[in-house]
Protein backbone atom coordinates (compact mmCIF):
# COMPACT_ATOMS: atom_id res chain seq x y z
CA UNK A 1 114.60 85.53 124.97
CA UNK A 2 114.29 84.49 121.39
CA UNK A 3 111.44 84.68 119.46
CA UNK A 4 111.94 81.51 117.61
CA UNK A 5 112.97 77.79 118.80
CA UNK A 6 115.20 75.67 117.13
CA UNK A 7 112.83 73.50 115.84
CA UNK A 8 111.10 76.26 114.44
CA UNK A 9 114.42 77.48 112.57
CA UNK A 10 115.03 73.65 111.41
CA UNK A 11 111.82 73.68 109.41
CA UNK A 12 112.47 77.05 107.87
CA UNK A 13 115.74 75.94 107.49
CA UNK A 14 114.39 72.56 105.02
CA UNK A 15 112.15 74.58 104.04
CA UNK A 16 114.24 76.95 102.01
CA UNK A 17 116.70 73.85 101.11
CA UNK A 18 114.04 71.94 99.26
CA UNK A 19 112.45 75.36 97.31
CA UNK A 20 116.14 75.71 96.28
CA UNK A 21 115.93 71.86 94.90
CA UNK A 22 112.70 73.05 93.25
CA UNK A 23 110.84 70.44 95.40
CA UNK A 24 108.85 72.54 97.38
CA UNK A 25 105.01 72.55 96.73
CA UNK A 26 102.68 75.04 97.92
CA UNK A 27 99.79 73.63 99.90
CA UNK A 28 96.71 73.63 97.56
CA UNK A 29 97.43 73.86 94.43
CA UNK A 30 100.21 71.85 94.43
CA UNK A 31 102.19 74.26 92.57
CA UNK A 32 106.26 75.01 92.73
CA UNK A 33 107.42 77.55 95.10
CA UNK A 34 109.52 80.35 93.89
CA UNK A 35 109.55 82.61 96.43
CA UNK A 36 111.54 82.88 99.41
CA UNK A 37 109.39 84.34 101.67
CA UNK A 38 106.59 81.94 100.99
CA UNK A 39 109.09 78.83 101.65
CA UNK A 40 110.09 80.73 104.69
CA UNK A 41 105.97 80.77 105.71
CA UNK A 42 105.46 77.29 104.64
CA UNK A 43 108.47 76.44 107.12
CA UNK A 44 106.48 78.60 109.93
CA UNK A 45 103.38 77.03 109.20
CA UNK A 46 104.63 73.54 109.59
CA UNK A 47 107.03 74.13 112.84
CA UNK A 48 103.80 75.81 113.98
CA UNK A 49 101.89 72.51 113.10
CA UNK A 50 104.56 70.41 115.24
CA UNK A 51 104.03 72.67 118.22
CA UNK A 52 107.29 74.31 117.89
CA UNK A 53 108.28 77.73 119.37
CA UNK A 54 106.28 80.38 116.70
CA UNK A 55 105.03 83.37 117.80
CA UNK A 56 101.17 83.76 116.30
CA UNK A 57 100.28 85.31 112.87
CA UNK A 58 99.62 89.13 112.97
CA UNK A 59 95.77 89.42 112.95
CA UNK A 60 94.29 91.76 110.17
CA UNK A 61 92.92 94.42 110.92
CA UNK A 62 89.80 95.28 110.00
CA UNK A 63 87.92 98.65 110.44
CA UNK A 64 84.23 99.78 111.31
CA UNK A 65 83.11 101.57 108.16
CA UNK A 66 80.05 103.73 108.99
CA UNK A 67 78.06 104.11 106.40
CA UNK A 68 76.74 107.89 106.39
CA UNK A 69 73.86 108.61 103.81
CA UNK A 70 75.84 111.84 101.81
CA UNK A 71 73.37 115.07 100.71
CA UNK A 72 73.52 115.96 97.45
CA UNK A 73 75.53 118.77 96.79
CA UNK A 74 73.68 122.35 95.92
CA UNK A 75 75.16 123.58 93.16
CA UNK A 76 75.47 127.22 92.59
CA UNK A 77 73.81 128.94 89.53
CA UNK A 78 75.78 131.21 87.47
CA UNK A 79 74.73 134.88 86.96
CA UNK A 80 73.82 135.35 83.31
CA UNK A 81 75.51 139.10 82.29
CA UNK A 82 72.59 141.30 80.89
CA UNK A 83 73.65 142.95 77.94
């Protein structure tokens, strides 16, 4: 079973072609993208968009941080040498 569609693989596929033309903008700002993983996630996004065959974004994790009160640490003294 694969993981993508061919939609999916069509919109990566312009997706790279027009970052390699130097046409492809990033969403907000509008500016140039370089990279080719990001043209390969602006081609995901989109196919996902369409309804195309995507499997869903990894969630991040987050993690329950505890917050413990610390003690202060005792310090130990040092023994003075009677002369």
């Amino acid at each position: 079973m694969a993981k993508y569609g061919k939609a999916s693989q069509e919109s990566v596929r312009k997706a790279v072609k027009k970052m390699k033309k130097k046409k492809l903008k990033s969403g907000r700002s509008g500016k140039i993208v370089t990279s080719r993983k990001q043209a390969i996630a602006i081609g995901l996004s989109e196919a996902r968009k369409k309804g195309a065959k995507v499997p869903k974004k990894k969630k991040k994790r987050t993690t329950k941080k505890t917050k413990t009160k610390s003690k202060p640490r005792k310090t130990r003294k040092k023994k003075e040498k009677g002369t």
